[in-house]
N, C-alpha and C. Protein backbone atom coordinates (compact mmCIF):
# COMPACT_ATOMS: atom_id res chain seq x y z
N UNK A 1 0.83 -1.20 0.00
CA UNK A 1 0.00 0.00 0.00
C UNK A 1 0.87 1.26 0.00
N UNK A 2 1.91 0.95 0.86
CA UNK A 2 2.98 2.33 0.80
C UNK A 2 3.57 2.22 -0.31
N UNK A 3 3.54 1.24 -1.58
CA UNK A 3 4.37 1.92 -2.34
C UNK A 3 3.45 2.36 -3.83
N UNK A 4 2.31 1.60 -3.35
CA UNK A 4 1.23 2.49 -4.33
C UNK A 4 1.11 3.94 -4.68
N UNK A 5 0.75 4.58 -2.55
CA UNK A 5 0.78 5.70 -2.52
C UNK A 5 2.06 6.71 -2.70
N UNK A 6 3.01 5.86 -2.85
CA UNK A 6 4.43 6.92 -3.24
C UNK A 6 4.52 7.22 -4.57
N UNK A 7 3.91 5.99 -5.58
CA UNK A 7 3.61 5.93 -6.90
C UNK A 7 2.93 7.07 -7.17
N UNK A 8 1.68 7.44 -6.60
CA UNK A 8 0.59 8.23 -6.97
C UNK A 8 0.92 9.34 -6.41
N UNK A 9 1.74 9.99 -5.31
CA UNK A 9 2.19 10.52 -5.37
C UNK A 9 3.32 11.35 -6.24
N UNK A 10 3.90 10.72 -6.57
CA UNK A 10 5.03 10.97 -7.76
C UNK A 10 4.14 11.76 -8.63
N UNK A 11 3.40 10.72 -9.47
CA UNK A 11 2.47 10.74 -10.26
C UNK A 11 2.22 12.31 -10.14
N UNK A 12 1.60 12.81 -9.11
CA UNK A 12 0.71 14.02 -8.35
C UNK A 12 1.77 15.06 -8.63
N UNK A 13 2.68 14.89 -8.53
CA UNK A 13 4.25 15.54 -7.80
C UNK A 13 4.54 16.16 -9.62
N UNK A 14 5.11 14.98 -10.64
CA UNK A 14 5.00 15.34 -11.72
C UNK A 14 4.08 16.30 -12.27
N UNK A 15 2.82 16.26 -12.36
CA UNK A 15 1.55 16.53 -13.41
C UNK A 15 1.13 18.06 -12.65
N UNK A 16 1.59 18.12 -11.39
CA UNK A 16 1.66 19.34 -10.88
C UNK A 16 3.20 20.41 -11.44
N UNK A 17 3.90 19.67 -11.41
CA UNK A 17 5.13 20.63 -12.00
C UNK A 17 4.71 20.55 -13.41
N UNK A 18 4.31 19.76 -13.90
CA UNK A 18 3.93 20.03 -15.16
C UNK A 18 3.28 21.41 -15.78
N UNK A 19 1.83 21.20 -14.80
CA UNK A 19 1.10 22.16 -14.77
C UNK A 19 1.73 23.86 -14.59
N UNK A 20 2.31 23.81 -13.74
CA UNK A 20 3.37 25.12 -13.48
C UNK A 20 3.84 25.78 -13.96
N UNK A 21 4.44 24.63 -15.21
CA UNK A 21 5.55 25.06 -16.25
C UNK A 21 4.96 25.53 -17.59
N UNK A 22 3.53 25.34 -17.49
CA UNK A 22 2.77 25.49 -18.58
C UNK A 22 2.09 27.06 -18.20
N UNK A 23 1.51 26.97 -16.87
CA UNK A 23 1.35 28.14 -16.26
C UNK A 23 2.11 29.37 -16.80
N UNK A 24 3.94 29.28 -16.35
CA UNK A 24 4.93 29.65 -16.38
C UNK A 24 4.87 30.46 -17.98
N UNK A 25 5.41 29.30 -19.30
CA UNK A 25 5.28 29.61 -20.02
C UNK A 25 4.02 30.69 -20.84
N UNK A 26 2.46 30.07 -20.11
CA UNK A 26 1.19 31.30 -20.33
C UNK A 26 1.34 32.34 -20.38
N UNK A 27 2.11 32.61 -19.16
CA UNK A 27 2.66 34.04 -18.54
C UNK A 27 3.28 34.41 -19.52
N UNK A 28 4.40 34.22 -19.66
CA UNK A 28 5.25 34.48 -20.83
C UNK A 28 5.35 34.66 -22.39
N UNK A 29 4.29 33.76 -23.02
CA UNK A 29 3.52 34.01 -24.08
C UNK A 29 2.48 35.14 -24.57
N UNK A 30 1.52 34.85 -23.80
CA UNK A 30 0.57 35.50 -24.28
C UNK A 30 1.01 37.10 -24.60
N UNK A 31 0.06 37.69 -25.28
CA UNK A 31 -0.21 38.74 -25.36
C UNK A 31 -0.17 40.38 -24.55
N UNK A 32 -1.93 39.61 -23.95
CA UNK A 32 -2.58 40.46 -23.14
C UNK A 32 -2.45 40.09 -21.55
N UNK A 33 -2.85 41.21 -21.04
CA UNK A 33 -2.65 41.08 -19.23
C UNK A 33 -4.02 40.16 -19.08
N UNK A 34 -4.99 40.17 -19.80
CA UNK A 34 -6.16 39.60 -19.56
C UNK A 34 -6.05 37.77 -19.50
N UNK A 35 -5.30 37.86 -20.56
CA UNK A 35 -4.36 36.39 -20.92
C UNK A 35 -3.67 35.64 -20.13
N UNK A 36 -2.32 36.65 -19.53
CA UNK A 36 -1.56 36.44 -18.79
C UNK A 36 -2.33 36.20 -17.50
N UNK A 37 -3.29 36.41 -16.83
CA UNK A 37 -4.15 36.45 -15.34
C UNK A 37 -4.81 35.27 -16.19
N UNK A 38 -5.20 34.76 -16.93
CA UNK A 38 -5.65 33.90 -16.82
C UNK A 38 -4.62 31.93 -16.84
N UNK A 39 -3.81 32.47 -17.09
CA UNK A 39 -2.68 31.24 -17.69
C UNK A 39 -2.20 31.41 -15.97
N UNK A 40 -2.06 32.73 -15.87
CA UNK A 40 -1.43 32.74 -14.26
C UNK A 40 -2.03 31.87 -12.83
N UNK A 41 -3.86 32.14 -13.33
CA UNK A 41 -4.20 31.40 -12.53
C UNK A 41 -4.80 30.07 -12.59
N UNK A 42 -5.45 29.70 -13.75
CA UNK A 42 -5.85 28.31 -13.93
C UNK A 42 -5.14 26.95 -13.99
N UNK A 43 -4.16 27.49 -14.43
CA UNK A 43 -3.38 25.88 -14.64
C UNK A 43 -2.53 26.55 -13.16
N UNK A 44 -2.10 27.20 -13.12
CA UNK A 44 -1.05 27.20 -11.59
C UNK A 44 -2.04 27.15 -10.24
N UNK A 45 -3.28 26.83 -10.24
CA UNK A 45 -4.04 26.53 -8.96
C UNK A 45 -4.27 25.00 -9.22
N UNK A 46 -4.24 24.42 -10.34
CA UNK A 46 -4.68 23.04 -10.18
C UNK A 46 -3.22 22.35 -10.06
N UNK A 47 -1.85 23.31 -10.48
CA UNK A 47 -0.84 22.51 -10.49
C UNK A 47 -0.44 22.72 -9.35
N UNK A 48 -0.35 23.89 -8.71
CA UNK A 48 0.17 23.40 -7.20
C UNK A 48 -0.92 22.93 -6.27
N UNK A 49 -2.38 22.48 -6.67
CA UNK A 49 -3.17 21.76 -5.49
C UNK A 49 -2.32 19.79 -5.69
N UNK A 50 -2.41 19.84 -6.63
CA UNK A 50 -1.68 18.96 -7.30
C UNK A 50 -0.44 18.48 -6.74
N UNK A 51 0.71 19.57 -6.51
CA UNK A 51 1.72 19.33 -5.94
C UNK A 51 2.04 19.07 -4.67
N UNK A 52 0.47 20.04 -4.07
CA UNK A 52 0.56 19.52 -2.63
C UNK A 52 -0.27 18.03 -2.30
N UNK A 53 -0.89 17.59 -3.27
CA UNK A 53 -1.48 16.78 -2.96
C UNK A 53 -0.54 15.47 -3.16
N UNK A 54 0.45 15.50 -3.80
CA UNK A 54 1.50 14.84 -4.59
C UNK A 54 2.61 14.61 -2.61
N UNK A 55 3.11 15.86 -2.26
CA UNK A 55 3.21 15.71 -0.61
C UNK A 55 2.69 15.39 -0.10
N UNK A 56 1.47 15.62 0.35
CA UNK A 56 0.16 14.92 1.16
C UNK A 56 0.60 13.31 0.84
N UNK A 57 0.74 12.77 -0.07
CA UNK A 57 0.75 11.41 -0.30
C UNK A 57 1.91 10.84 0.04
N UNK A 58 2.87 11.75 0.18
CA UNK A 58 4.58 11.14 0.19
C UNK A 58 4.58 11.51 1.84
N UNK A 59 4.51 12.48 2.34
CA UNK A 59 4.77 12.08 3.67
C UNK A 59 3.81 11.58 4.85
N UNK A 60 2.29 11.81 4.44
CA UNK A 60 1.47 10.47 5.02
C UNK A 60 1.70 11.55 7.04
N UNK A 61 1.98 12.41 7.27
CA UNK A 61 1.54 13.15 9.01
C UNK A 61 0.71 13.68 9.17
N UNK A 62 0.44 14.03 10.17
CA UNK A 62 -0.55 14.54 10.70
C UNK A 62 -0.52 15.71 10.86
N UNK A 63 0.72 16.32 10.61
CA UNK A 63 1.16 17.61 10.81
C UNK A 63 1.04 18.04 9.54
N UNK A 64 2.09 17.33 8.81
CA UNK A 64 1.79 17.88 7.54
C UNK A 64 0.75 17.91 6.63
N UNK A 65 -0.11 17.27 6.77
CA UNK A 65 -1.30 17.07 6.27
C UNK A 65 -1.80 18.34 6.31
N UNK A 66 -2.03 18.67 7.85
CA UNK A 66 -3.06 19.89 7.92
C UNK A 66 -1.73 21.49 7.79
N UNK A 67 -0.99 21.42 7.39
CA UNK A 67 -0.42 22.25 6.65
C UNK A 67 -0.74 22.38 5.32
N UNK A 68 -0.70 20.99 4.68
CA UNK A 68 -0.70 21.14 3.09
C UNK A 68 -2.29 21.61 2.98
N UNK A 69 -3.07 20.91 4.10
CA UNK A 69 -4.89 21.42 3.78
C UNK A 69 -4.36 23.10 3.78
N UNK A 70 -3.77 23.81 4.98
CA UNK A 70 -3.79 25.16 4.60
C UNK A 70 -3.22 26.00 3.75
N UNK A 71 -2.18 25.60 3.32
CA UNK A 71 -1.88 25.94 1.69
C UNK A 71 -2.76 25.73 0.65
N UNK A 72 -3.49 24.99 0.72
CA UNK A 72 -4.19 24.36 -0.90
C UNK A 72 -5.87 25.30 -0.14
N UNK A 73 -6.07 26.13 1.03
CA UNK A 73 -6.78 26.32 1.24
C UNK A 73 -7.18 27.84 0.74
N UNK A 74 -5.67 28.57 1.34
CA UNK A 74 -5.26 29.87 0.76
C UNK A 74 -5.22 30.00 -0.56
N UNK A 75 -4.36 29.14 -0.96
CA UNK A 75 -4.43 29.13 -2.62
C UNK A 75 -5.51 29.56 -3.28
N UNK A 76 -6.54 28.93 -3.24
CA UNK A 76 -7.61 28.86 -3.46
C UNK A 76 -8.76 29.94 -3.45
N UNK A 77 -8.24 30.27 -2.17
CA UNK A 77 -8.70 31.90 -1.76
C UNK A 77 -8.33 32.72 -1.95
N UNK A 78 -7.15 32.74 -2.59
CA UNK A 78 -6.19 34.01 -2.44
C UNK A 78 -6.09 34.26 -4.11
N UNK A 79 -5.96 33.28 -5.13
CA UNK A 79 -5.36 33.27 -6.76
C UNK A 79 -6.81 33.70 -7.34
N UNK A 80 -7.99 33.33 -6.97
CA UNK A 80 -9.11 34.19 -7.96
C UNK A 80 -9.25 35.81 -7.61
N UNK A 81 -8.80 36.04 -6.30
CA UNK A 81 -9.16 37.12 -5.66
C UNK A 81 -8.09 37.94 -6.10
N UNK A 82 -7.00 37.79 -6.34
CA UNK A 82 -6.04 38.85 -6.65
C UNK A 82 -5.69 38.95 -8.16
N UNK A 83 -6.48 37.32 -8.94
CA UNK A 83 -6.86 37.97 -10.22
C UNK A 83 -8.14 39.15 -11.26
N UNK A 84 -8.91 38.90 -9.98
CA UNK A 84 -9.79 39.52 -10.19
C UNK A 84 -9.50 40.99 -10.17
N UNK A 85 -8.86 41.44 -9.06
CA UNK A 85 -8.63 42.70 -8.72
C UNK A 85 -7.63 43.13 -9.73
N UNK A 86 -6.57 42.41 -10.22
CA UNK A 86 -5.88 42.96 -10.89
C UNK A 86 -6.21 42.86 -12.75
N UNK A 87 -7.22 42.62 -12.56
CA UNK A 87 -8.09 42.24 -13.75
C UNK A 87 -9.11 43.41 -14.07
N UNK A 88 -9.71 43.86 -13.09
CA UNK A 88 -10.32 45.15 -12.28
C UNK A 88 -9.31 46.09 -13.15
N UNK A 89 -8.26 46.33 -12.33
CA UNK A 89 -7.25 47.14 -12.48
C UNK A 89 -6.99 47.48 -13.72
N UNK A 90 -6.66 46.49 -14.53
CA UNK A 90 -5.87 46.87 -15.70
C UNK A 90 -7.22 47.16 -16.48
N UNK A 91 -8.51 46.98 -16.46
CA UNK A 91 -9.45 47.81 -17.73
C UNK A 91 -9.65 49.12 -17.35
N UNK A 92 -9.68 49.20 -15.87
CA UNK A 92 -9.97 50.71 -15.69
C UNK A 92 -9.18 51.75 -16.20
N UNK A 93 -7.79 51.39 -15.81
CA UNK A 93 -6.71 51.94 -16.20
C UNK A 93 -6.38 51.89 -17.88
N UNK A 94 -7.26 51.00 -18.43
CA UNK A 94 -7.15 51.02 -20.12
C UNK A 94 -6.28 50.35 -20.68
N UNK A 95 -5.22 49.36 -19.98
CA UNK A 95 -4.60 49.40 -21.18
C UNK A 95 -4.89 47.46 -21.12
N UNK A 96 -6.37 47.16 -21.44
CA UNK A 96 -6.52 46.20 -22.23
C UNK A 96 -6.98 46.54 -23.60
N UNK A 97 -6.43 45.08 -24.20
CA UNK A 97 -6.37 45.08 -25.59
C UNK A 97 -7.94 44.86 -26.21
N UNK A 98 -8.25 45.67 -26.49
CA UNK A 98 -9.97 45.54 -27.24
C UNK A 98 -10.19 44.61 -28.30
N UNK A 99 -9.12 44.46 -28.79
CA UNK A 99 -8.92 43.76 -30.49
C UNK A 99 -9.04 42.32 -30.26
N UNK A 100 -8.29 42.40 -29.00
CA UNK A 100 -8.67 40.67 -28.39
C UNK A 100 -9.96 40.30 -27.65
N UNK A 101 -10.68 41.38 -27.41
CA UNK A 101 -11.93 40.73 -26.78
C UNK A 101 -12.98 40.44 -27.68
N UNK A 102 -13.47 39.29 -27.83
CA UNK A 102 -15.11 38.81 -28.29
C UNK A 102 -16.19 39.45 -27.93
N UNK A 103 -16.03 40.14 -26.51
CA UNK A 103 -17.48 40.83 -26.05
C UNK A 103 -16.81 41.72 -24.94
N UNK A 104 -17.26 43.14 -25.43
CA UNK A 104 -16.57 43.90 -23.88
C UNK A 104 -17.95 44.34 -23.10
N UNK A 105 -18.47 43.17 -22.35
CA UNK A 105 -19.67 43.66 -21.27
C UNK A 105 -19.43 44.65 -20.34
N UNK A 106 -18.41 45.38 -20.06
CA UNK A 106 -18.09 46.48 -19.14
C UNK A 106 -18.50 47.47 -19.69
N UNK A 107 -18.42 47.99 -21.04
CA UNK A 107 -18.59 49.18 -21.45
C UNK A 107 -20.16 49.22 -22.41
N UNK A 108 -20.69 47.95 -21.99
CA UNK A 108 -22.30 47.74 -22.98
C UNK A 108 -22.99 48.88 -21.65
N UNK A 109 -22.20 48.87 -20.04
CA UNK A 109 -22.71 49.43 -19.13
C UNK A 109 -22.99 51.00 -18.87
């Protein structure tokens, strides 16, 4: 059983750095800030719940457990909320790209 869960761990451990690096690169690619907040946060919240869940499996405490619950808790709370705001931010301030949007519902207002 312990070496299942070290397996699936791994497993977890990989597909989360994976995720990261794809994140990583989003950032780096894209375009727009609208883009970038989004590459920033979707794949890098499932890759590091991922990564911690990838720990969660490898060290198996009681301690650490409810550490990794409060990381993957914040995360969670913290990556929509500071995309949002800074998502906020950058239309008010103008300098999103119009050419890239399909529908600008802010300004139908």
């Amino acid at each position: 059983m312990s070496t299942l869960l070290d397996w699936a761990g791994g497993i977890c451990l990989l597909t989360g750095a994976l995720l990261s690096l794809v994140a990583g690169i989003g950032v780096w690619r894209f375009p727009d800030v609208l883009d970038r907040i989004h590459a920033a946060t979707k794949p890098q919240v499932l890759g590091v719940l991922l990564l911690l869940l990838g720990v969660a499996l490898r060290l198996r405490t009681g301690a650490d457990l409810g550490m990794v619950l409060l990381v993957g808790v914040f995360q969670l709370a913290t990556a929509p909320v500071a995309a949002q705001m800074i998502g906020r931010a950058t239309y008010r301030s103008g300098r999103v790209r119009t050419d890239l949007l399909d529908r600008d519902e802010l300004a139908e207002m």
